[in-house]
N, C-alpha and C. Protein backbone atom coordinates (compact mmCIF):
# COMPACT_ATOMS: atom_id res chain seq x y z
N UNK A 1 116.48 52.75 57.34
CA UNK A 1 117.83 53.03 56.91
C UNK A 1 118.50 51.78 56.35
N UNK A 2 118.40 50.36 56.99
CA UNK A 2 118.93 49.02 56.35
C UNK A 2 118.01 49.15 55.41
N UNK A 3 117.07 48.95 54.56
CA UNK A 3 116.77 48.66 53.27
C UNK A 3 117.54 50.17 52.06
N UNK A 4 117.58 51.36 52.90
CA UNK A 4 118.14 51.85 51.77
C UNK A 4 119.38 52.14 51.66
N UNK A 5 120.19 51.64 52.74
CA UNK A 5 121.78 51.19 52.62
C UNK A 5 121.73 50.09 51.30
N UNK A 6 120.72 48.92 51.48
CA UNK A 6 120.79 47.99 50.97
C UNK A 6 120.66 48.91 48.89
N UNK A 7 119.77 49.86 48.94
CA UNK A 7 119.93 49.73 47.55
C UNK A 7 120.64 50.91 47.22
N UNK A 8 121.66 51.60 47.86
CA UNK A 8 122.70 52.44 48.08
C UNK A 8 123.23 51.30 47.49
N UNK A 9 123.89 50.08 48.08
CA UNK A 9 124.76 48.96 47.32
C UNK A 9 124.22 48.58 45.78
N UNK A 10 123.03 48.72 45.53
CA UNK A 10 122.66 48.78 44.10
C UNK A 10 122.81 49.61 43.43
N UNK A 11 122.90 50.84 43.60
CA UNK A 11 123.39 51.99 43.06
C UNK A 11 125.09 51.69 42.52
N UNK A 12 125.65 51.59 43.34
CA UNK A 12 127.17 51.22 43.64
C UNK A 12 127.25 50.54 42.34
N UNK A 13 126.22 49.48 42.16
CA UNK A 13 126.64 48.56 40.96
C UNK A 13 126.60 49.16 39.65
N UNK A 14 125.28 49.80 39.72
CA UNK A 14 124.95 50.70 38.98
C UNK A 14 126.36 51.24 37.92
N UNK A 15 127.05 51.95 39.03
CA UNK A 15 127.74 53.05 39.15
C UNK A 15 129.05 52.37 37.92
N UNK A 16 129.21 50.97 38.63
CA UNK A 16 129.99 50.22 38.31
C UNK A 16 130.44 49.71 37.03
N UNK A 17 129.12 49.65 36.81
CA UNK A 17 128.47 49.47 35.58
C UNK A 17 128.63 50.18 34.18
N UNK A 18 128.54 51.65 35.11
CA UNK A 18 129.04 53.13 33.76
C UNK A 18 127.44 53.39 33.58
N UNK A 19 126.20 52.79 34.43
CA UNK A 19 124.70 53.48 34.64
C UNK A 19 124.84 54.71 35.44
N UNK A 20 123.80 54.89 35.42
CA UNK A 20 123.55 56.68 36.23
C UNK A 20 123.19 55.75 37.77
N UNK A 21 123.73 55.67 38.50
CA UNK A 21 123.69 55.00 39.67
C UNK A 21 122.15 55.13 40.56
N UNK A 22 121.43 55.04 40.56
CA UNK A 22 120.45 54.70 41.21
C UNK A 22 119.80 53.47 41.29
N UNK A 23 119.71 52.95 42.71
CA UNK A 23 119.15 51.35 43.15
C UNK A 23 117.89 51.46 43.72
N UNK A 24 117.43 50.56 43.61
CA UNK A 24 116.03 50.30 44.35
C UNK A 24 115.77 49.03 45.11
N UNK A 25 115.07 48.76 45.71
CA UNK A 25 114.60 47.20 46.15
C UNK A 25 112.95 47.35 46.31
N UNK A 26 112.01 46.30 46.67
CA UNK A 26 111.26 46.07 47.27
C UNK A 26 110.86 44.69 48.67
N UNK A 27 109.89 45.75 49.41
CA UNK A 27 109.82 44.84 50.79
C UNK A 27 108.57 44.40 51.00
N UNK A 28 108.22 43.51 51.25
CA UNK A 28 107.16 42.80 51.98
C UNK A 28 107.40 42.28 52.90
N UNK A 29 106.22 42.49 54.17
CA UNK A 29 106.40 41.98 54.97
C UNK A 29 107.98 41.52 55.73
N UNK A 30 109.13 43.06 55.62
CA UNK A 30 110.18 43.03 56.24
C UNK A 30 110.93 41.83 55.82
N UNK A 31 110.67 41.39 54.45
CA UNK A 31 111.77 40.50 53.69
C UNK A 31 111.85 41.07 52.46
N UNK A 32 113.03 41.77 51.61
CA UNK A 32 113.33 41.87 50.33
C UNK A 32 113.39 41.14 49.40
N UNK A 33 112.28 41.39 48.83
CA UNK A 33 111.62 40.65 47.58
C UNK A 33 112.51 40.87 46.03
N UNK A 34 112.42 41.91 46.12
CA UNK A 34 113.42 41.87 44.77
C UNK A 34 114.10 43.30 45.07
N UNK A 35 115.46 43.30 44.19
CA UNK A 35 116.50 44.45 44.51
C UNK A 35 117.02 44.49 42.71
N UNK A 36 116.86 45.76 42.40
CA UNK A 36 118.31 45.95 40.93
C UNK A 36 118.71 47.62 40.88
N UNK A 37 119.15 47.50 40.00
CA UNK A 37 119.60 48.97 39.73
C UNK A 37 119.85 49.47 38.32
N UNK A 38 120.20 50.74 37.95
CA UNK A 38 119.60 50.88 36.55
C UNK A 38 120.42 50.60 35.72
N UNK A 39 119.69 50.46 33.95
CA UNK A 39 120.74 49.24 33.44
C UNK A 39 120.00 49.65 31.83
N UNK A 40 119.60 50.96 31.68
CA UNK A 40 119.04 51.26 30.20
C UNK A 40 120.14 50.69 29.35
N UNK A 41 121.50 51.61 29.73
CA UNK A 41 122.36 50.89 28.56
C UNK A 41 122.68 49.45 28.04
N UNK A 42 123.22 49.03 29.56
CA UNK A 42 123.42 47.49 29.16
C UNK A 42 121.96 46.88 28.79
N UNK A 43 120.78 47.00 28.94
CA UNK A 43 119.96 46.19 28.06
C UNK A 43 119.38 46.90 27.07
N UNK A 44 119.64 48.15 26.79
CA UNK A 44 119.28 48.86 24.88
C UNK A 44 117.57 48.95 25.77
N UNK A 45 116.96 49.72 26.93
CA UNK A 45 115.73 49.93 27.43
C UNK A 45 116.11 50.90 28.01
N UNK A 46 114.72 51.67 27.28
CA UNK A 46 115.12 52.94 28.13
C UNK A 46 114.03 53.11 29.64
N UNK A 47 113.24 52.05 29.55
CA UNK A 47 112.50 51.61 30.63
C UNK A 47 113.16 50.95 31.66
N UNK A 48 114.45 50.90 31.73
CA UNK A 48 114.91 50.04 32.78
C UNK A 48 115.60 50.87 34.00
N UNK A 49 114.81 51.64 34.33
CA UNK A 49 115.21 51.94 35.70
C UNK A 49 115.02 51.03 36.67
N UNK A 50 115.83 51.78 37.79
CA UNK A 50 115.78 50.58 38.83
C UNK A 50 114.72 49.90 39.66
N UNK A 51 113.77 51.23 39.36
CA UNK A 51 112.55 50.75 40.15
C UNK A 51 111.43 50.04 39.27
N UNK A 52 111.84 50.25 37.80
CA UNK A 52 110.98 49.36 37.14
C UNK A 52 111.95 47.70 36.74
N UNK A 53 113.11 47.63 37.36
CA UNK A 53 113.04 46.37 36.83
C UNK A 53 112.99 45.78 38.41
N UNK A 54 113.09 46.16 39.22
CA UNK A 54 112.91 46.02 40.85
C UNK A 54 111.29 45.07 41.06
N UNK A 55 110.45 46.43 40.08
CA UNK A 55 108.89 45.69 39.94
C UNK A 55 108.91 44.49 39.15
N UNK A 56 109.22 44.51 38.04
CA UNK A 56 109.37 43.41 37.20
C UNK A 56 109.31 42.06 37.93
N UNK A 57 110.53 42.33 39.04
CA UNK A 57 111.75 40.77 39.49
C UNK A 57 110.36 40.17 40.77
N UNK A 58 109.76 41.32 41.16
CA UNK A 58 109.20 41.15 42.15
C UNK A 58 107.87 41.07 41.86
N UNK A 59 107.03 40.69 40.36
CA UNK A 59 105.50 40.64 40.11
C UNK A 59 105.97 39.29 39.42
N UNK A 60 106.92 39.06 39.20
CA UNK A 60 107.45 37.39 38.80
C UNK A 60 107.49 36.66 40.08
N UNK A 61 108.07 37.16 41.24
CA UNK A 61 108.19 36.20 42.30
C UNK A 61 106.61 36.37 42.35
N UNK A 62 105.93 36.74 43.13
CA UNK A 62 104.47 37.00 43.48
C UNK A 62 103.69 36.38 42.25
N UNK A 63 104.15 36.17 41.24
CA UNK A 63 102.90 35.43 40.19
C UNK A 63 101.83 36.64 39.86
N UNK A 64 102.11 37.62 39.99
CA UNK A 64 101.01 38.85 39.95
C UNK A 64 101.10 40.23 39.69
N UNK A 65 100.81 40.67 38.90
CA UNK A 65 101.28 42.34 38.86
C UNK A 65 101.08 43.38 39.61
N UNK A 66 100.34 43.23 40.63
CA UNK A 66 99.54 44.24 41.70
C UNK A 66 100.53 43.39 42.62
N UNK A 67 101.30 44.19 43.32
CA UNK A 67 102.41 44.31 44.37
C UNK A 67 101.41 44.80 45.44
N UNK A 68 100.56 44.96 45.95
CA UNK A 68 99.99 45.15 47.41
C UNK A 68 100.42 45.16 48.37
N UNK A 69 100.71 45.48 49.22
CA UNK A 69 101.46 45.54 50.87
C UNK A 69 102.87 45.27 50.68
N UNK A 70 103.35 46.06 49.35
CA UNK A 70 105.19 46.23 49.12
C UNK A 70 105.07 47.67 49.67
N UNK A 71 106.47 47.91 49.60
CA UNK A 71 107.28 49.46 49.64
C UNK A 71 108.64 49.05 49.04
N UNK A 72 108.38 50.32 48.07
CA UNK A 72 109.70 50.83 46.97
C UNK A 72 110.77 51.68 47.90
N UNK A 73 111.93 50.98 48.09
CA UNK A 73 112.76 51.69 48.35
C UNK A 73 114.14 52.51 47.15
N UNK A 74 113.96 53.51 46.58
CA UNK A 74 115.20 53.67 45.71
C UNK A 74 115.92 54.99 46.03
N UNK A 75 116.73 54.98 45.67
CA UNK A 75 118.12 56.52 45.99
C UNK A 75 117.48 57.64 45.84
N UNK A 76 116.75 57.55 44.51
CA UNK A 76 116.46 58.50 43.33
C UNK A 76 115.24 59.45 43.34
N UNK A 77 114.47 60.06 43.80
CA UNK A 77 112.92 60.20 43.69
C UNK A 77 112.89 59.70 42.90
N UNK A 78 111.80 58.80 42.49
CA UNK A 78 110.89 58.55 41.13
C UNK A 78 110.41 59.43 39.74
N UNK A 79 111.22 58.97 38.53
CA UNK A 79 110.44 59.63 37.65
C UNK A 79 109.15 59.32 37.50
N UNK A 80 108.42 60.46 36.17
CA UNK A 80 106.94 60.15 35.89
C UNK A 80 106.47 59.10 35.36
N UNK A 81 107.67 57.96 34.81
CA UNK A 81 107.29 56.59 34.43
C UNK A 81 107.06 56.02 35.55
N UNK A 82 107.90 55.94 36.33
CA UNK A 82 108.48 54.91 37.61
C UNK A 82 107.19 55.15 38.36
N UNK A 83 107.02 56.32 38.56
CA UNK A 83 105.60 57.02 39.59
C UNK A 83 104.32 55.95 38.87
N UNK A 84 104.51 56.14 37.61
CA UNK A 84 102.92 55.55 37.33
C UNK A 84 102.94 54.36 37.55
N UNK A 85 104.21 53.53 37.10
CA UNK A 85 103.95 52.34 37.15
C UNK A 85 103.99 51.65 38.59
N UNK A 86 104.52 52.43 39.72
CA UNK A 86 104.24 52.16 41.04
C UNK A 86 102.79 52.14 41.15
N UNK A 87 101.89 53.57 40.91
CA UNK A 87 100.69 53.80 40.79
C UNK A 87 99.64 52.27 40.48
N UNK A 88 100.71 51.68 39.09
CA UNK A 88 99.72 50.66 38.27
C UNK A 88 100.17 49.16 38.72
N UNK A 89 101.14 49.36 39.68
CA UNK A 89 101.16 47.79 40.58
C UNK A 89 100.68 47.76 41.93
N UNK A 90 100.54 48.88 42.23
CA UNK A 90 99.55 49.42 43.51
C UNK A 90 100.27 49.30 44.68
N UNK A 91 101.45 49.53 44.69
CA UNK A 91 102.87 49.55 45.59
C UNK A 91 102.04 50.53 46.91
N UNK A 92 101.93 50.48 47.84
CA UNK A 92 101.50 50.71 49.18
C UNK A 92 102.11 52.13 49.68
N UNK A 93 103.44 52.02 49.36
CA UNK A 93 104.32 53.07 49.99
C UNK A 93 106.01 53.05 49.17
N UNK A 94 106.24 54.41 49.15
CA UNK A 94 107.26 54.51 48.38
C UNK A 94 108.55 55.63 49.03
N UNK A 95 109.88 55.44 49.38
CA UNK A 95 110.76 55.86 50.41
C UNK A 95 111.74 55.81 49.26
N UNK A 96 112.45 57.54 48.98
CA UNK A 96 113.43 57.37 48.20
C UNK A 96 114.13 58.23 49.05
N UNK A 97 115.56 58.48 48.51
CA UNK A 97 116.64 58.82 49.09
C UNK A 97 116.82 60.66 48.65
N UNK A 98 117.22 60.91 47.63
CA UNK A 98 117.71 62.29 47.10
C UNK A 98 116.45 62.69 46.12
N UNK A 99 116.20 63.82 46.41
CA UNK A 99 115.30 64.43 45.16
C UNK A 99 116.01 64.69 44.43
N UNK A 100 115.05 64.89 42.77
CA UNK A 100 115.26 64.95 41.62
C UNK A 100 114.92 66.07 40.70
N UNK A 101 115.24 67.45 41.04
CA UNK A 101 114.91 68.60 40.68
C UNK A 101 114.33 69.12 39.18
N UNK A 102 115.32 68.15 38.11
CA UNK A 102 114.94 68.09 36.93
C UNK A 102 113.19 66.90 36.68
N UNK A 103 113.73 65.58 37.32
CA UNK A 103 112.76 64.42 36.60
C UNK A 103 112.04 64.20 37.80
N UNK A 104 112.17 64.31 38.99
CA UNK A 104 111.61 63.64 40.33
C UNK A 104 109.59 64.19 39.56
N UNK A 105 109.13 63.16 40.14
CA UNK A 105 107.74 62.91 40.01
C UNK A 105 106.65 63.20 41.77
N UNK A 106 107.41 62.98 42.25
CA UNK A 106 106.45 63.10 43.73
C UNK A 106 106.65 64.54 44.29
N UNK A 107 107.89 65.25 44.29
CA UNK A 107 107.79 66.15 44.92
C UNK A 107 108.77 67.00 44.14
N UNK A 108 109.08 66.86 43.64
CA UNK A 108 110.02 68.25 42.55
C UNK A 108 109.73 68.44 41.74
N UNK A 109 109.46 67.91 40.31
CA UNK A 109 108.91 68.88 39.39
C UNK A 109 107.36 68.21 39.13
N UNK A 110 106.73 67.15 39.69
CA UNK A 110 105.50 66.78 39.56
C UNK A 110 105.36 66.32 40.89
N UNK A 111 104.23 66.09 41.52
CA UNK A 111 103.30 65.15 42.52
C UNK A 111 102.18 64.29 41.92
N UNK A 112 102.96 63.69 41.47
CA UNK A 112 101.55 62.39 40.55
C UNK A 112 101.10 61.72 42.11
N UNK A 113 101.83 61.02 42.96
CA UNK A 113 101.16 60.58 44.45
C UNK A 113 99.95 61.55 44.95
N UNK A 114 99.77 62.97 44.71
CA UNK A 114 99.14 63.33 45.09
C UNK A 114 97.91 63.97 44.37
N UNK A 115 97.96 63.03 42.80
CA UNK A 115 96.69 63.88 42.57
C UNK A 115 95.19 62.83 42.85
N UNK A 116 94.69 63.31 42.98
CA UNK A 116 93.19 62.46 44.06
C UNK A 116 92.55 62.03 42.64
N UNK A 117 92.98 62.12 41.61
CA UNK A 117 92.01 61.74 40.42
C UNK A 117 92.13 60.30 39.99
N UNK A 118 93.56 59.94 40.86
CA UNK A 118 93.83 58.55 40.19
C UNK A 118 92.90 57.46 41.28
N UNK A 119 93.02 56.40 40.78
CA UNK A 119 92.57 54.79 41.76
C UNK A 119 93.38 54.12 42.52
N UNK A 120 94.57 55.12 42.97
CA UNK A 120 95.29 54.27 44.11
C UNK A 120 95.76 55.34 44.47
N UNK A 121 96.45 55.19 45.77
CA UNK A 121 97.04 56.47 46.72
C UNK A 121 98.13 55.60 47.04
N UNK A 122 99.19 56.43 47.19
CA UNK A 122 100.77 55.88 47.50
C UNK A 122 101.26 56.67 48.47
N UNK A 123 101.88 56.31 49.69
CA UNK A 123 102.54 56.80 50.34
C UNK A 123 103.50 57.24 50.54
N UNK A 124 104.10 58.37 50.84
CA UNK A 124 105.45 58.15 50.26
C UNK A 124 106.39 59.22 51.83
N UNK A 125 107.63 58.74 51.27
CA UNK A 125 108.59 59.82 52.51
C UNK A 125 109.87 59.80 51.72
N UNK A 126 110.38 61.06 51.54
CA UNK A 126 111.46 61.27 50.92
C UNK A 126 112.72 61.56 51.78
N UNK A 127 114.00 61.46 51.45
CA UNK A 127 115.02 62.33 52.09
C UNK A 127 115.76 61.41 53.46
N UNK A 128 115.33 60.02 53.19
CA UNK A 128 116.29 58.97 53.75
C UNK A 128 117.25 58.85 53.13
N UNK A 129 118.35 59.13 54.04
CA UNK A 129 120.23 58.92 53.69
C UNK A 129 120.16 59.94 52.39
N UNK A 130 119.69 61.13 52.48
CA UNK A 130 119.81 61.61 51.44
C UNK A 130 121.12 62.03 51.01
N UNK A 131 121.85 62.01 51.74
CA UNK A 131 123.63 62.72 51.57
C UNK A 131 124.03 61.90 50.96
N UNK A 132 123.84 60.42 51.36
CA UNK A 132 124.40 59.00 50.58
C UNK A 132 124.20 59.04 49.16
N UNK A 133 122.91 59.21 48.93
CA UNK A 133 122.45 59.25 48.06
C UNK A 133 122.54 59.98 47.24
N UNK A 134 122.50 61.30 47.09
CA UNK A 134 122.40 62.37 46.94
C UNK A 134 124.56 62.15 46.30
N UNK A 135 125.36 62.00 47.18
CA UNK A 135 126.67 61.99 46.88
C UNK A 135 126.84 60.99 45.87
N UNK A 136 126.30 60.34 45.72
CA UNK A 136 127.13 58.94 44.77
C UNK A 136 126.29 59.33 43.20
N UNK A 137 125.43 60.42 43.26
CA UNK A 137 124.77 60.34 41.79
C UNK A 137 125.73 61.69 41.68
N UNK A 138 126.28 62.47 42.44
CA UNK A 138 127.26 64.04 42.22
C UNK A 138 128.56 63.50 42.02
N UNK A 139 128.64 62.48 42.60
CA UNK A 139 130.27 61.77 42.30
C UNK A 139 130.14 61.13 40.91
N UNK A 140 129.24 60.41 40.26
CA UNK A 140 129.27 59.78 39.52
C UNK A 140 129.27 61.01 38.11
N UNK A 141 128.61 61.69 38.42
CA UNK A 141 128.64 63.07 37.50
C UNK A 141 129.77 63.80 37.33
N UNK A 142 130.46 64.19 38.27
CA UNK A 142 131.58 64.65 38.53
C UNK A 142 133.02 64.16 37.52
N UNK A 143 132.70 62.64 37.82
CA UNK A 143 133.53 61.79 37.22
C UNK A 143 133.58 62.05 35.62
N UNK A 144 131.95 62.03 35.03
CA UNK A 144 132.28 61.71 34.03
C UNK A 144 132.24 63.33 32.59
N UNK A 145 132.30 64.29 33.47
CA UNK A 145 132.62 65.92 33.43
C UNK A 145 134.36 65.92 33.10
N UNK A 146 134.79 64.87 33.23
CA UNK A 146 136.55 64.85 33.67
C UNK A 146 137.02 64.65 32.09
């Protein structure tokens, strides 16, 4: 629950921001390695979700692109980008907050974690602080319906 309070506060920024509020971080070894949140607009990428620039911040600290013995924490389920590229840094385990009925990749409209064809297996558990979570992407929607 403290790491995804922690990117609940990235979301926030997100939010802040005028992004679609979803945060992420990553952990090793029970220290947070890298934390952002999403930011397509402000950097003109439409690759910049939170969990891909989360990977980014955190295969720069590590000197390495294979993240091994991390876990992705973000608000959001994972889209089918975010999914693969967890897949292709070999992220250990992955804990998001609110499913994603339209884009979610693990368990709503795809399960890429679970197809046995790929070369890595990801762990995953959904539906931490999901109300948190789950509220600040309905508020942020809400808002901008006005």
């Amino acid at each position: 629950m403290h790491y995804m309070a922690l990117a609940l506060e990235e979301a926030a920024a997100a939010a802040a921001e005028g992004e679609v509020p979803v945060g992420a971080l990553i952990v090793r070894g029970g220290r947070v390695v890298s934390r952002d949140h999403n930011r397509p607009i402000a950097l003109n990428d439409p690759t910049a979700h939170a969990e891909i620039l989360a990977m980014r911040a955190a295969a720069r600290c590590a000197g390495n692109y294979r993240l091994t013995g991390t876990t992705l924490y973000v608000t959001l389920e994972p889209c089918f980008m975010c999914a693969g590229a967890v897949i292709h840094a070999r992220i250990g385990r992955v804990v998001f907050g609110a499913r994603d009925p339209k884009g979610g990749a693990v368990v709503s409209g795809g399960r890429v974690f679970a197809d046995t064809r790929l070369n890595h297996c990801v762990e995953f558990a959904g539906g931490v602080m999901e109300g948190p979570c789950a509220e600040i992407l309905s508020s942020f929607f809400r808002k901008k319906r006005l």
